[in-house]
PDB file of N, CA and C in Angstrom:
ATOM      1  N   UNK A   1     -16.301 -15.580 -29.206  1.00  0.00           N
ATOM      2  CA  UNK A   1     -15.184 -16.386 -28.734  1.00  0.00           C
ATOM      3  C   UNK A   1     -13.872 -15.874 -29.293  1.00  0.00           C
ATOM      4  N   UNK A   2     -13.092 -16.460 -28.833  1.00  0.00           N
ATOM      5  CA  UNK A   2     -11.478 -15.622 -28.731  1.00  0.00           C
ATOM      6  C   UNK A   2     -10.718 -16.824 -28.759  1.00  0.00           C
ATOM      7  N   UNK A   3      -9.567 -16.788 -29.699  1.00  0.00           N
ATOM      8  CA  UNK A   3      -8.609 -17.984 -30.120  1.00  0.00           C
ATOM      9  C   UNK A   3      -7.261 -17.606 -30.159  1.00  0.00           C
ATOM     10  N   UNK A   4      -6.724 -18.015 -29.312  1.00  0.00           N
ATOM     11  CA  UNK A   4      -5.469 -17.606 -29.381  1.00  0.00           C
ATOM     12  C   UNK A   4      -4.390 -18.637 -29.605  1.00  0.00           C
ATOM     13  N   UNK A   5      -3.428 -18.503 -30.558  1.00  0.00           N
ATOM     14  CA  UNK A   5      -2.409 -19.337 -30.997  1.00  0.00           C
ATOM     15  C   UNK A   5      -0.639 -19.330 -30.748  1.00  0.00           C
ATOM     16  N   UNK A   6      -0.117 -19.783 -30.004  1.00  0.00           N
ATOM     17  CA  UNK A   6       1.168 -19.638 -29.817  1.00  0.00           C
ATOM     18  C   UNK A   6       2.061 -20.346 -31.436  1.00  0.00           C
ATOM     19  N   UNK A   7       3.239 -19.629 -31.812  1.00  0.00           N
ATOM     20  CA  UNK A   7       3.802 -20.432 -31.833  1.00  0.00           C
ATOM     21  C   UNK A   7       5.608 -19.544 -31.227  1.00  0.00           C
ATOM     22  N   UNK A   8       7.147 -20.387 -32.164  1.00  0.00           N
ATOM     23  CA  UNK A   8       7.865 -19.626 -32.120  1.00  0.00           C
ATOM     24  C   UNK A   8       8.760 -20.552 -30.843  1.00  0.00           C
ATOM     25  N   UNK A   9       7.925 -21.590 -30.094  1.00  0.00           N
ATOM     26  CA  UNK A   9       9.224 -21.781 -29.046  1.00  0.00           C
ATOM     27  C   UNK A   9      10.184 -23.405 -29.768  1.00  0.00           C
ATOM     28  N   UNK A  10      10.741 -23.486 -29.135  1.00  0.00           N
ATOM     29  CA  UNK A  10      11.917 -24.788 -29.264  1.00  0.00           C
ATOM     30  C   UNK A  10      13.237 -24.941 -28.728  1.00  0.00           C
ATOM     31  N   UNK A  11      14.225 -25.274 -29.105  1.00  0.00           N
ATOM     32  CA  UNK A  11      15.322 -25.698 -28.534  1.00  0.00           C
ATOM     33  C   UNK A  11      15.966 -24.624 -28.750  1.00  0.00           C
ATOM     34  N   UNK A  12      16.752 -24.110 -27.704  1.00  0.00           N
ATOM     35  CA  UNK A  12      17.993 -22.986 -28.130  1.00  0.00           C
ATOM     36  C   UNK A  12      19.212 -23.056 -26.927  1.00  0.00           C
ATOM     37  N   UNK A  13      20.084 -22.546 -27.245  1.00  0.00           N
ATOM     38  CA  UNK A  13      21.166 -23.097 -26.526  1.00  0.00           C
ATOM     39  C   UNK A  13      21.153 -21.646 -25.245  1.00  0.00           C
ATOM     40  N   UNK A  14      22.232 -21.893 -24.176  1.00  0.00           N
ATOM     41  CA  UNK A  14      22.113 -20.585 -23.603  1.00  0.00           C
ATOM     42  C   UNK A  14      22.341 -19.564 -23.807  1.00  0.00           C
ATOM     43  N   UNK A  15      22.238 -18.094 -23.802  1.00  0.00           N
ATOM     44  CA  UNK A  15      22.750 -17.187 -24.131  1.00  0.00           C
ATOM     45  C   UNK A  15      22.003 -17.001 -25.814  1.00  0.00           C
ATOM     46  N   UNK A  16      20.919 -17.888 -26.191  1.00  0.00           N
ATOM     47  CA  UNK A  16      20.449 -17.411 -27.313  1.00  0.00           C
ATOM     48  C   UNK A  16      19.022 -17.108 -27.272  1.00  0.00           C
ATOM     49  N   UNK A  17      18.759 -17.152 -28.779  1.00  0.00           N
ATOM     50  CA  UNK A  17      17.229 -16.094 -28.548  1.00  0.00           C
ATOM     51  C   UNK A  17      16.136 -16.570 -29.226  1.00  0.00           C
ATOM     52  N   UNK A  18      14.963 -16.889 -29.080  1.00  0.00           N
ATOM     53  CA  UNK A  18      13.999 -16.719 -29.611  1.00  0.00           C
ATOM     54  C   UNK A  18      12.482 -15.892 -29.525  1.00  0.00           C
ATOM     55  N   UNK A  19      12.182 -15.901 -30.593  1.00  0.00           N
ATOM     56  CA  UNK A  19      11.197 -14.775 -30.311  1.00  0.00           C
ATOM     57  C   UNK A  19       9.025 -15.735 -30.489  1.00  0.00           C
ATOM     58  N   UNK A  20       8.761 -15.534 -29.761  1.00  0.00           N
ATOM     59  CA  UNK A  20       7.514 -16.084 -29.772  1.00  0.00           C
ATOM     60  C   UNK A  20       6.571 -15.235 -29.978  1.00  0.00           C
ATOM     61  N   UNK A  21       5.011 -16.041 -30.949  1.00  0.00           N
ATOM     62  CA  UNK A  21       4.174 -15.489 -30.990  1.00  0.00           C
ATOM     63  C   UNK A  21       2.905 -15.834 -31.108  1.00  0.00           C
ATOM     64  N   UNK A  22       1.923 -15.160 -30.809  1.00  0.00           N
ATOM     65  CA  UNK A  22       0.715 -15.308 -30.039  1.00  0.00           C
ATOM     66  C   UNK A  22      -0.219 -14.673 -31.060  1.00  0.00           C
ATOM     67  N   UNK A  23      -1.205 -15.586 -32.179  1.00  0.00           N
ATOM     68  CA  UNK A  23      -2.080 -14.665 -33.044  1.00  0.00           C
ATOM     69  C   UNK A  23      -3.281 -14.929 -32.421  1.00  0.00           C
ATOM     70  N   UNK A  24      -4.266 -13.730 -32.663  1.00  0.00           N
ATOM     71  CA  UNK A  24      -5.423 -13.762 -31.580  1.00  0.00           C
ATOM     72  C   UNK A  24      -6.220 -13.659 -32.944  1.00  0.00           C
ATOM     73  N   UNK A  25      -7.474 -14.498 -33.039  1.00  0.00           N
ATOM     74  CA  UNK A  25      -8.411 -14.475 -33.836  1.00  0.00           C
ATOM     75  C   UNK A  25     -10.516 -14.555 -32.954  1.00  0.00           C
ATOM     76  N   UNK A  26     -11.335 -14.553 -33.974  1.00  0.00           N
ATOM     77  CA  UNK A  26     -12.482 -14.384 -33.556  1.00  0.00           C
ATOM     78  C   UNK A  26     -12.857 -13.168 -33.029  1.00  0.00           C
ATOM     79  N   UNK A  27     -13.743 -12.873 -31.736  1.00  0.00           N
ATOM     80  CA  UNK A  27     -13.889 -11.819 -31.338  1.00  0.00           C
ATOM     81  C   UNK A  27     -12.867 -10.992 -30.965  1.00  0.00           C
ATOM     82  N   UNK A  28     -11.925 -10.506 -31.724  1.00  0.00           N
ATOM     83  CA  UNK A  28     -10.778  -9.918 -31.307  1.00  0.00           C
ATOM     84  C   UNK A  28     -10.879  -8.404 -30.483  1.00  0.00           C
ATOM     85  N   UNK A  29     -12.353  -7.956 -30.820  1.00  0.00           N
ATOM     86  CA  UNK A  29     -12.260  -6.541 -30.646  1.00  0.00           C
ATOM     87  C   UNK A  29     -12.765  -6.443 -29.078  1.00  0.00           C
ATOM     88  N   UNK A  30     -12.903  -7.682 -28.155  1.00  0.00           N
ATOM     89  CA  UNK A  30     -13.262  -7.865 -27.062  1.00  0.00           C
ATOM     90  C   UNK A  30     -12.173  -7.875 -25.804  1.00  0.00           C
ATOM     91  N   UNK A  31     -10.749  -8.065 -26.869  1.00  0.00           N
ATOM     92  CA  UNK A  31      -9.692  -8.191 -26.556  1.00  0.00           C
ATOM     93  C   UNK A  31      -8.950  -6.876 -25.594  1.00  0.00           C
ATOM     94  N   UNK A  32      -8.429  -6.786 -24.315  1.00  0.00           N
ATOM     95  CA  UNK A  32      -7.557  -5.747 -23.823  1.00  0.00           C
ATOM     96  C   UNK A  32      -6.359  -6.093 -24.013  1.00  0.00           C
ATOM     97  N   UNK A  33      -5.749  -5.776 -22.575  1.00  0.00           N
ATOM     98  CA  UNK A  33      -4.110  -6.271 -22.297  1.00  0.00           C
ATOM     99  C   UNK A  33      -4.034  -7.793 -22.870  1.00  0.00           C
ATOM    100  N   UNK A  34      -3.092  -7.929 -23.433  1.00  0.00           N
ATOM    101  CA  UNK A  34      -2.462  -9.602 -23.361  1.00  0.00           C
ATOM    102  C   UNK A  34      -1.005  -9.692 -22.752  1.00  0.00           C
ATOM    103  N   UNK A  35      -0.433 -10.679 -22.595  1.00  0.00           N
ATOM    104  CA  UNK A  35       0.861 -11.112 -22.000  1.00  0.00           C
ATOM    105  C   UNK A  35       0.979 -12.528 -22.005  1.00  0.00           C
ATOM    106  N   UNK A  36       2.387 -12.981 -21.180  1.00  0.00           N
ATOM    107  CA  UNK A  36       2.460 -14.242 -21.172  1.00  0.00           C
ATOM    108  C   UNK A  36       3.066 -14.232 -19.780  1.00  0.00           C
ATOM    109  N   UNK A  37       2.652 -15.686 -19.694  1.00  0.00           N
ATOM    110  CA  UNK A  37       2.942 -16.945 -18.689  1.00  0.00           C
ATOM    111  C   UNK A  37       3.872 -17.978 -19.154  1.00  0.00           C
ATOM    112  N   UNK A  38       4.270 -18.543 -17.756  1.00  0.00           N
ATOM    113  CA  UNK A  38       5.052 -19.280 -18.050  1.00  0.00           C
ATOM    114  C   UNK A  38       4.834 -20.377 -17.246  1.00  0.00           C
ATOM    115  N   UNK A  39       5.197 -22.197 -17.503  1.00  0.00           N
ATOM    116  CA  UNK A  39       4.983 -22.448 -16.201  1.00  0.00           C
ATOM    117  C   UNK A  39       5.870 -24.491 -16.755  1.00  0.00           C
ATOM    118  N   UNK A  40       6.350 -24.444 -15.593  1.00  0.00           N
ATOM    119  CA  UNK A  40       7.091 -25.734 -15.153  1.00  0.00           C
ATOM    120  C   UNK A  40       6.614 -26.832 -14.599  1.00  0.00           C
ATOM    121  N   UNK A  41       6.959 -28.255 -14.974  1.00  0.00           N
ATOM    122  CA  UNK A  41       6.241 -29.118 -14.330  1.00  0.00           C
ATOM    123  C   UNK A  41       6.012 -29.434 -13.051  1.00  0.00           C
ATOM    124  N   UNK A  42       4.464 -29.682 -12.492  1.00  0.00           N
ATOM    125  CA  UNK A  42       4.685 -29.705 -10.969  1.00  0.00           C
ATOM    126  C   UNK A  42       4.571 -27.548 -10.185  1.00  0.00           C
ATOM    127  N   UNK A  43       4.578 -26.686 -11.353  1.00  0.00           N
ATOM    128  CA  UNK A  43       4.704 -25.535 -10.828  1.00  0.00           C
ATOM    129  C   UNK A  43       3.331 -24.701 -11.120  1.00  0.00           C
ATOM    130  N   UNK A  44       2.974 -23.472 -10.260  1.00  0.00           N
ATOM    131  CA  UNK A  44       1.822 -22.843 -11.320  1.00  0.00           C
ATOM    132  C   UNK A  44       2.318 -22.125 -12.086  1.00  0.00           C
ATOM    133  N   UNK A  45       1.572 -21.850 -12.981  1.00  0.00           N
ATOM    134  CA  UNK A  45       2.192 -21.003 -13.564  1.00  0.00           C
ATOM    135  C   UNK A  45       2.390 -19.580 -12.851  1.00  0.00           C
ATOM    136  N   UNK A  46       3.312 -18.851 -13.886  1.00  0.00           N
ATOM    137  CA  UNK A  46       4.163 -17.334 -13.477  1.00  0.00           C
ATOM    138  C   UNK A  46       4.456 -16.359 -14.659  1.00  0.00           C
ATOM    139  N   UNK A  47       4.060 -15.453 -13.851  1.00  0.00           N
ATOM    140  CA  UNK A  47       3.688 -14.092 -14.967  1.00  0.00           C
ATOM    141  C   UNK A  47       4.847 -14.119 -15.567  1.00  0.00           C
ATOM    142  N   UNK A  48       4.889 -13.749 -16.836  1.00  0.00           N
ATOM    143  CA  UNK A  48       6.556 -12.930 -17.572  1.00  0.00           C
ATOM    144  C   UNK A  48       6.259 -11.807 -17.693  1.00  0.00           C
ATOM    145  N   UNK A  49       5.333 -11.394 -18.862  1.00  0.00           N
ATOM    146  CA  UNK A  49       5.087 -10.210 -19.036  1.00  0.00           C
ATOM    147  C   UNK A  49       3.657  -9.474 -19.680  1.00  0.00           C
ATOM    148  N   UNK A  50       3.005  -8.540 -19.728  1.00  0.00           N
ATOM    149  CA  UNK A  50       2.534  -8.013 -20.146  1.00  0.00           C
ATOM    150  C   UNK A  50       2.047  -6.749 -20.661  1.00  0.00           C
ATOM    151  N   UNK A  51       1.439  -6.368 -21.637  1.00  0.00           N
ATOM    152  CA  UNK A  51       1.104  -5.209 -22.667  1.00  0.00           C
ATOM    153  C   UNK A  51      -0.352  -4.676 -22.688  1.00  0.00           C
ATOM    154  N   UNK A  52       0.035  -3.593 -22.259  1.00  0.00           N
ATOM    155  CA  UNK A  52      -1.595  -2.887 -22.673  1.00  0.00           C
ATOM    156  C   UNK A  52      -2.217  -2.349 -24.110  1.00  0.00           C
ATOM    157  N   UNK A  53      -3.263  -1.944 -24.296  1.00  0.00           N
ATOM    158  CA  UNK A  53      -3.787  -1.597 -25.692  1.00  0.00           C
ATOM    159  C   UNK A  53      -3.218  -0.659 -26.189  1.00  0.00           C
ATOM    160  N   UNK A  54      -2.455   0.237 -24.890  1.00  0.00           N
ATOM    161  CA  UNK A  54      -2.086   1.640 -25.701  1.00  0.00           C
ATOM    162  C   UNK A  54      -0.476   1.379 -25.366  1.00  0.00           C
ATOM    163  N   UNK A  55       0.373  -0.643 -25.596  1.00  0.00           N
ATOM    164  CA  UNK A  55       1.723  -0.113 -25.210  1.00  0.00           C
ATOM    165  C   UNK A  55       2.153   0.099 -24.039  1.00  0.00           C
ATOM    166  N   UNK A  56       1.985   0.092 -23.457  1.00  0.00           N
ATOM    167  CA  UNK A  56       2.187  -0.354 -21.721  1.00  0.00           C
ATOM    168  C   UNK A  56       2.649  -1.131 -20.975  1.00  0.00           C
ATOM    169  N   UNK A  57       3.765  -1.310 -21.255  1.00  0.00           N
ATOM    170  CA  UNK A  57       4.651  -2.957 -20.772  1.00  0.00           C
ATOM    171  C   UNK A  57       4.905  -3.420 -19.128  1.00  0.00           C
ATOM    172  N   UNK A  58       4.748  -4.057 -18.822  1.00  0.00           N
ATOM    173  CA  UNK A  58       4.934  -4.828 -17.708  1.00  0.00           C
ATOM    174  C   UNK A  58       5.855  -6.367 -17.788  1.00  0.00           C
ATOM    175  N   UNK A  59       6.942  -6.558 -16.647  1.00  0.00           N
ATOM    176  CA  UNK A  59       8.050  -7.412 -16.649  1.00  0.00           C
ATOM    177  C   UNK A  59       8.177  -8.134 -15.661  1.00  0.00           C
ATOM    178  N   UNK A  60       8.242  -9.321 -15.215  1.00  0.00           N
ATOM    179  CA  UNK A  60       8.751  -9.684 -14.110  1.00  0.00           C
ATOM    180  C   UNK A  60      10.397  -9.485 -13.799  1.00  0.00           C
ATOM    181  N   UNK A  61      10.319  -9.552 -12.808  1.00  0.00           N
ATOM    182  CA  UNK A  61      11.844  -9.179 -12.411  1.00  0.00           C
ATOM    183  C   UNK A  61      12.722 -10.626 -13.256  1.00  0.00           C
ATOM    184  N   UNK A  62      12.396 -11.767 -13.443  1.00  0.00           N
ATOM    185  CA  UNK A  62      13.085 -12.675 -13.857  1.00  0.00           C
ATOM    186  C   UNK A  62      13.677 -12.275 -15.372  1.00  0.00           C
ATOM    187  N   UNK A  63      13.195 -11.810 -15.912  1.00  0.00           N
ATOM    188  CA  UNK A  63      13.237 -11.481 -17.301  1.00  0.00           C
ATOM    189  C   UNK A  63      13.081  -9.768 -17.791  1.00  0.00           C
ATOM    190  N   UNK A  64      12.975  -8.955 -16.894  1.00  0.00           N
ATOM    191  CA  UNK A  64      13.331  -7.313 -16.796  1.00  0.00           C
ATOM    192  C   UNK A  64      14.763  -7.266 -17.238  1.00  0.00           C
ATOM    193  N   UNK A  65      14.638  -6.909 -18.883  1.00  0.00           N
ATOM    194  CA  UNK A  65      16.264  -6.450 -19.331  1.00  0.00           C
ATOM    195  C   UNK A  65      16.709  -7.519 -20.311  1.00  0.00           C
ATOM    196  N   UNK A  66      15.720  -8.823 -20.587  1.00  0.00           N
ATOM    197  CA  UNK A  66      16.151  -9.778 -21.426  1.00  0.00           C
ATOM    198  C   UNK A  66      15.016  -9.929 -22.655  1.00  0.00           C
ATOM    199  N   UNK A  67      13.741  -9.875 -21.788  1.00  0.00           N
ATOM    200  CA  UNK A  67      12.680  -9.791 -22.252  1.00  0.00           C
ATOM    201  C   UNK A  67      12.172  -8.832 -23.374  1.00  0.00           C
ATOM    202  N   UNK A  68      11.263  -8.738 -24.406  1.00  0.00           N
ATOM    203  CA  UNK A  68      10.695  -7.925 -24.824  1.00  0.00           C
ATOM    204  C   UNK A  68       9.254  -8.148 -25.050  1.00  0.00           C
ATOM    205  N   UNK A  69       8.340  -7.583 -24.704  1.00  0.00           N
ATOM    206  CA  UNK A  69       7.187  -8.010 -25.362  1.00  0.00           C
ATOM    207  C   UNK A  69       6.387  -6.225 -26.168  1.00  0.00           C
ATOM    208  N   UNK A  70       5.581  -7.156 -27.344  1.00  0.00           N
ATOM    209  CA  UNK A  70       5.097  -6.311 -28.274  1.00  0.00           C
ATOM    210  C   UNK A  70       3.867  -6.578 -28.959  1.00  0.00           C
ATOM    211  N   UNK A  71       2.985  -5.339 -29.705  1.00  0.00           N
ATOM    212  CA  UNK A  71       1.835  -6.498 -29.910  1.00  0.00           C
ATOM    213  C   UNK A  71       1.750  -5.517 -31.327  1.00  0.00           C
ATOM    214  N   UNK A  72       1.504  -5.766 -32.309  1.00  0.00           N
ATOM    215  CA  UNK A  72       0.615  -5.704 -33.767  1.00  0.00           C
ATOM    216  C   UNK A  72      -0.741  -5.580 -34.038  1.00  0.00           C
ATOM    217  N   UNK A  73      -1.145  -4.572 -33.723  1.00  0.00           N
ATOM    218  CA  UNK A  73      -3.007  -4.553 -33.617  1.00  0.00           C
ATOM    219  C   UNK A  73      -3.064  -5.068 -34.996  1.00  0.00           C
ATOM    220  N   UNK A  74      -2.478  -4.626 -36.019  1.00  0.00           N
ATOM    221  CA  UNK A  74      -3.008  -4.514 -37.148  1.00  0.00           C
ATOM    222  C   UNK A  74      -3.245  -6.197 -37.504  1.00  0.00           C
ATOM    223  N   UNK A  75      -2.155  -6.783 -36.699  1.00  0.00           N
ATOM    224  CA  UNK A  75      -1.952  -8.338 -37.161  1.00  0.00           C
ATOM    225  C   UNK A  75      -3.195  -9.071 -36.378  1.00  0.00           C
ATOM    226  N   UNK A  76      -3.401  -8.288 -35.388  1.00  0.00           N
ATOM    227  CA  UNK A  76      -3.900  -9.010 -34.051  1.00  0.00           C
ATOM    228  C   UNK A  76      -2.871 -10.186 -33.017  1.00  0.00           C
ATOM    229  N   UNK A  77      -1.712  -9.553 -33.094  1.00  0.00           N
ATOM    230  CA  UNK A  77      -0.501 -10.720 -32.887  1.00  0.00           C
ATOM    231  C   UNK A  77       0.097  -9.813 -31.450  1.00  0.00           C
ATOM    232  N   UNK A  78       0.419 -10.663 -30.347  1.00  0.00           N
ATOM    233  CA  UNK A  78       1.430 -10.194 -29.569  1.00  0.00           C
ATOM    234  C   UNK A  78       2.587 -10.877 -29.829  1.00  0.00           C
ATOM    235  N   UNK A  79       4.250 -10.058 -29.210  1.00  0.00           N
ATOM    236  CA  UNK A  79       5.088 -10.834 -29.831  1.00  0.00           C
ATOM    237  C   UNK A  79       5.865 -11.088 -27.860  1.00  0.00           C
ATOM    238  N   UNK A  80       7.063 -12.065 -27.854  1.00  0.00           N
ATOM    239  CA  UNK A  80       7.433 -12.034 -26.982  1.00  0.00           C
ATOM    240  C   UNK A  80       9.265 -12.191 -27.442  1.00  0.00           C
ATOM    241  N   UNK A  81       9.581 -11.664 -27.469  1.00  0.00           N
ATOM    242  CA  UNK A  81      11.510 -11.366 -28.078  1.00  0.00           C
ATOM    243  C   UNK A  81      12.328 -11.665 -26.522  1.00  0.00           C
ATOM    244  N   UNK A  82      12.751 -12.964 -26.598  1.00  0.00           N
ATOM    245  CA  UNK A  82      13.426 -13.192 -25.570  1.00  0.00           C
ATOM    246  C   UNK A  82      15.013 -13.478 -25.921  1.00  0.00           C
ATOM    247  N   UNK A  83      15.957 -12.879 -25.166  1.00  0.00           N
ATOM    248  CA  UNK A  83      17.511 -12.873 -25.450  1.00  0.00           C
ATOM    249  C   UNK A  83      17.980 -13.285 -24.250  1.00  0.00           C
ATOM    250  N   UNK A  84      19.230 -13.738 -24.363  1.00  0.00           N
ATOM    251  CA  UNK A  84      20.224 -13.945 -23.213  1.00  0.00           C
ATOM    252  C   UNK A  84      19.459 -15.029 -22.993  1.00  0.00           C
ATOM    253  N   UNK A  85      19.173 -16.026 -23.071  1.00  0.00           N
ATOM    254  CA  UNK A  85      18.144 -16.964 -22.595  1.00  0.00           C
ATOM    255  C   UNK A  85      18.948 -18.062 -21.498  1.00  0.00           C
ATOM    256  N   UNK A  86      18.663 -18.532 -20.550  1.00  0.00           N
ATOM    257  CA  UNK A  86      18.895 -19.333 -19.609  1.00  0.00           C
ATOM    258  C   UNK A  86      18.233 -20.702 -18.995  1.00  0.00           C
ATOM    259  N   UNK A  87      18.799 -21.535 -18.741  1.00  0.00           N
ATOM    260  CA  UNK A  87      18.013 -22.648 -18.502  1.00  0.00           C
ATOM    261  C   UNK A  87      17.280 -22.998 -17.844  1.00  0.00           C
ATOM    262  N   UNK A  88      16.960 -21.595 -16.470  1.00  0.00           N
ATOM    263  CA  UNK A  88      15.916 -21.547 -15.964  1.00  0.00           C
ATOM    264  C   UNK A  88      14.894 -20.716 -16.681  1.00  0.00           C
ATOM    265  N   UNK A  89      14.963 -20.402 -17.707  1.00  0.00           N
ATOM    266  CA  UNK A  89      13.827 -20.167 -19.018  1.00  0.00           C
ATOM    267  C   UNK A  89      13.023 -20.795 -19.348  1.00  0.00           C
ATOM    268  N   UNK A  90      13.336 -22.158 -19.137  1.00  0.00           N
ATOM    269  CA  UNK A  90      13.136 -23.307 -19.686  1.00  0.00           C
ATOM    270  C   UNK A  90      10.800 -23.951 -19.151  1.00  0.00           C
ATOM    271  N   UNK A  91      10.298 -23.887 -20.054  1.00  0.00           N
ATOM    272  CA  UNK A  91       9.148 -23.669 -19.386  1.00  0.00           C
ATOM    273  C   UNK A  91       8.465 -24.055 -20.476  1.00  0.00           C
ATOM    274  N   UNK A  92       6.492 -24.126 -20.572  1.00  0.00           N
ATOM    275  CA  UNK A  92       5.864 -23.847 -21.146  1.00  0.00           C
ATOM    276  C   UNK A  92       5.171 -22.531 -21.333  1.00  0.00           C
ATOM    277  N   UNK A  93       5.238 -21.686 -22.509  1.00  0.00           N
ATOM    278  CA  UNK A  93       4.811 -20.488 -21.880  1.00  0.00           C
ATOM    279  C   UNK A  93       3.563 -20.032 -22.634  1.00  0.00           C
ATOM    280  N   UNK A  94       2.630 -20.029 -22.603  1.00  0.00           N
ATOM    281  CA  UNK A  94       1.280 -19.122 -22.585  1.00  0.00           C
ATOM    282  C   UNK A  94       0.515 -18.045 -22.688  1.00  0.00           C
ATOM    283  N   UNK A  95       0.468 -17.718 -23.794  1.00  0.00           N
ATOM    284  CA  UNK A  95      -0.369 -16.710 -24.278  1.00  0.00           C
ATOM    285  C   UNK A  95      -1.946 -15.736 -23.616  1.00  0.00           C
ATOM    286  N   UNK A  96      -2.204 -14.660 -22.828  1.00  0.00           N
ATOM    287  CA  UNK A  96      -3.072 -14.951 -22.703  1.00  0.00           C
ATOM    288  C   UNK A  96      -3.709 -13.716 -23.404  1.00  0.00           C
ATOM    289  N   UNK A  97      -4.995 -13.096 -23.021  1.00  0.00           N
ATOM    290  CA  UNK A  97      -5.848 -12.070 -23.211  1.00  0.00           C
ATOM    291  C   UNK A  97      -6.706 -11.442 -22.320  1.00  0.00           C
ATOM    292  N   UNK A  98      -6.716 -10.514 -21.744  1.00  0.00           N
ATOM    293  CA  UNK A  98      -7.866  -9.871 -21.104  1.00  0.00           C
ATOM    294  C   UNK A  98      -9.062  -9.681 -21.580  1.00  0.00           C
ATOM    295  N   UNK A  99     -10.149 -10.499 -21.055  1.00  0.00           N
ATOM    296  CA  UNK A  99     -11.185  -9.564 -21.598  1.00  0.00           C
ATOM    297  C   UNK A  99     -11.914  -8.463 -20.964  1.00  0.00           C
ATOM    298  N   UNK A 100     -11.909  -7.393 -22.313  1.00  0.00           N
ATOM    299  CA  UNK A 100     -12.302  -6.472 -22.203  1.00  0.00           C
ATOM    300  C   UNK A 100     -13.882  -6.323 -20.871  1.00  0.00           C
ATOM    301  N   UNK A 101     -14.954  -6.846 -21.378  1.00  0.00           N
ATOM    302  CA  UNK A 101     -16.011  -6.522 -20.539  1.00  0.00           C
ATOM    303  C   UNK A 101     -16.214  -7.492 -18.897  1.00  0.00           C
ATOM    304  N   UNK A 102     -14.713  -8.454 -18.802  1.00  0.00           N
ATOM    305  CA  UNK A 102     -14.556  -8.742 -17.630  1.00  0.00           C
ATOM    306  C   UNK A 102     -13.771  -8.122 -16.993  1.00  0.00           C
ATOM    307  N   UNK A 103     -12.412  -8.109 -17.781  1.00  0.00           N
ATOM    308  CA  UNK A 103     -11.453  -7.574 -16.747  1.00  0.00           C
ATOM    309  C   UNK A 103     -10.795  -8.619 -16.253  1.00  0.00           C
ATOM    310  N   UNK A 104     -10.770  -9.609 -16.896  1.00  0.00           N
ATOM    311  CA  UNK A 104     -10.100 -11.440 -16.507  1.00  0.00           C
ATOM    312  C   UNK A 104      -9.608 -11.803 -17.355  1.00  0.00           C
ATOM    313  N   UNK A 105      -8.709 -12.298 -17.297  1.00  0.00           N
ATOM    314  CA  UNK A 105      -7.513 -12.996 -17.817  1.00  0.00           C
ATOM    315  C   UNK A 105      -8.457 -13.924 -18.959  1.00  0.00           C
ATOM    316  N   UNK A 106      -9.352 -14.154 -19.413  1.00  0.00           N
ATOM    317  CA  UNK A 106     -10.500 -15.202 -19.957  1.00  0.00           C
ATOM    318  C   UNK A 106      -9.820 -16.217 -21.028  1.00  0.00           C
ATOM    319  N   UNK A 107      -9.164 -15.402 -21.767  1.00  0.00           N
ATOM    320  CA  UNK A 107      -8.508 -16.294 -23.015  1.00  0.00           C
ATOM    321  C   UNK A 107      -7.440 -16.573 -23.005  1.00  0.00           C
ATOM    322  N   UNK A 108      -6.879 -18.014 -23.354  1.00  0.00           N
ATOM    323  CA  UNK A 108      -5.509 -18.825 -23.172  1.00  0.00           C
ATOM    324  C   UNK A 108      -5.240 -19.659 -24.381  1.00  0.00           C
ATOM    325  N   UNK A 109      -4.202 -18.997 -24.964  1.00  0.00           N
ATOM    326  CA  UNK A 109      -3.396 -20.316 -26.036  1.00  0.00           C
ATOM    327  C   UNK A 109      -3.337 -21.452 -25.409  1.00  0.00           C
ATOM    328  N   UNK A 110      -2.428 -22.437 -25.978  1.00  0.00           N
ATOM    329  CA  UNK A 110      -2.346 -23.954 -25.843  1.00  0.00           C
ATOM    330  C   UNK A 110      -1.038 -23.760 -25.048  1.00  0.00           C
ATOM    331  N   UNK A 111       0.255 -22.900 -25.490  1.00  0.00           N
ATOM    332  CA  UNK A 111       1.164 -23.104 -24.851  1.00  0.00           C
ATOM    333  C   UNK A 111       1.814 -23.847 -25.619  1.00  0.00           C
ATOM    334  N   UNK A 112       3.266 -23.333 -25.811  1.00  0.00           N
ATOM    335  CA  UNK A 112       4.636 -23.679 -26.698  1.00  0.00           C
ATOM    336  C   UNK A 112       5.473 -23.813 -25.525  1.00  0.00           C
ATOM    337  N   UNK A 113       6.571 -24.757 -26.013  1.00  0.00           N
ATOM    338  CA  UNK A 113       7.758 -25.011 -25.128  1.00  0.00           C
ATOM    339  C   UNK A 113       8.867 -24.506 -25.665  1.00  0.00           C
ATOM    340  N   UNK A 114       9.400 -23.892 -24.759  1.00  0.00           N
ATOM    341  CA  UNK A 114      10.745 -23.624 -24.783  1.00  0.00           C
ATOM    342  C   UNK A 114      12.114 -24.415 -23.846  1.00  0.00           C
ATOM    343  N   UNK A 115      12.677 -24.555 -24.576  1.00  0.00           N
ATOM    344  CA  UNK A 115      13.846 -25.241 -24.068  1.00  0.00           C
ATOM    345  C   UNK A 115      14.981 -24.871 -24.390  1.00  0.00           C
ATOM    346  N   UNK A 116      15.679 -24.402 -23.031  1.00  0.00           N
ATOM    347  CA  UNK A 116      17.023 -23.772 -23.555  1.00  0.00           C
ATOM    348  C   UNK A 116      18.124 -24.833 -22.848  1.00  0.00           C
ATOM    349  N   UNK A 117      19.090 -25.231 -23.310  1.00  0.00           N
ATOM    350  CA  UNK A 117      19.760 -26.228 -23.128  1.00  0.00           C
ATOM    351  C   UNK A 117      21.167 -26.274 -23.991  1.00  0.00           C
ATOM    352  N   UNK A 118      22.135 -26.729 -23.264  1.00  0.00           N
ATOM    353  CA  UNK A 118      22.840 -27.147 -24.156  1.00  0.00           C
ATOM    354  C   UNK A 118      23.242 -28.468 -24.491  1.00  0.00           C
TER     355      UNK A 118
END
């Protein structure tokens, strides 16, 4: 089994930054790509971004250029470095994991909120 933990989101005003993060514990070595989601009430969720094992970034256009995402094997941690932030930012966003011998999205944090507001 595979555990994944968000933390890192909260209140920030527009135009500011926080950086979120995602520690992956248990069977970690089952683990591929991870990334995050995002998602609004009443909405499904929606890709932001994601990272492959060897560094490989992927962006949605919403957040291409604001966004950063990064991961720490050593920690077992992905990170998500978000700037310029906007109030359509504003979301729960979600940690996930690939697994390796599926090839599916399988493992999901709880999900931190972010709220950008002034």
């Amino acid at each position: 089994q595979v555990q994944l933990v968000e933390s890192g989101g909260g209140l920030v005003q527009p135009g500011g930054s926080l950086r979120l993060s995602c520690a992956a514990s248990g069977s970690i070595f089952s683990i591929g790509a991870m990334g995050w989601y995002r998602q609004t009430p009443g909405k499904q969720r929606r890709f932001v971004a994601a990272i492959s094992v060897t560094n490989y970034t992927n962006y949605s256009d919403a957040v291409k250029g604001r966004f950063t995402i990064s991961r720490d094997n050593a920690k077992n941690t992905v990170y998500l470095q978000m700037n310029s932030l906007k109030p359509e930012d504003t979301a729960v966003y979600y940690c996930y994991g690939v697994s390796e011998p599926t090839g599916r999205r399988d493992y999901w944090g709880q999900g931190t909120q972010v709220t950008v507001s002034s």
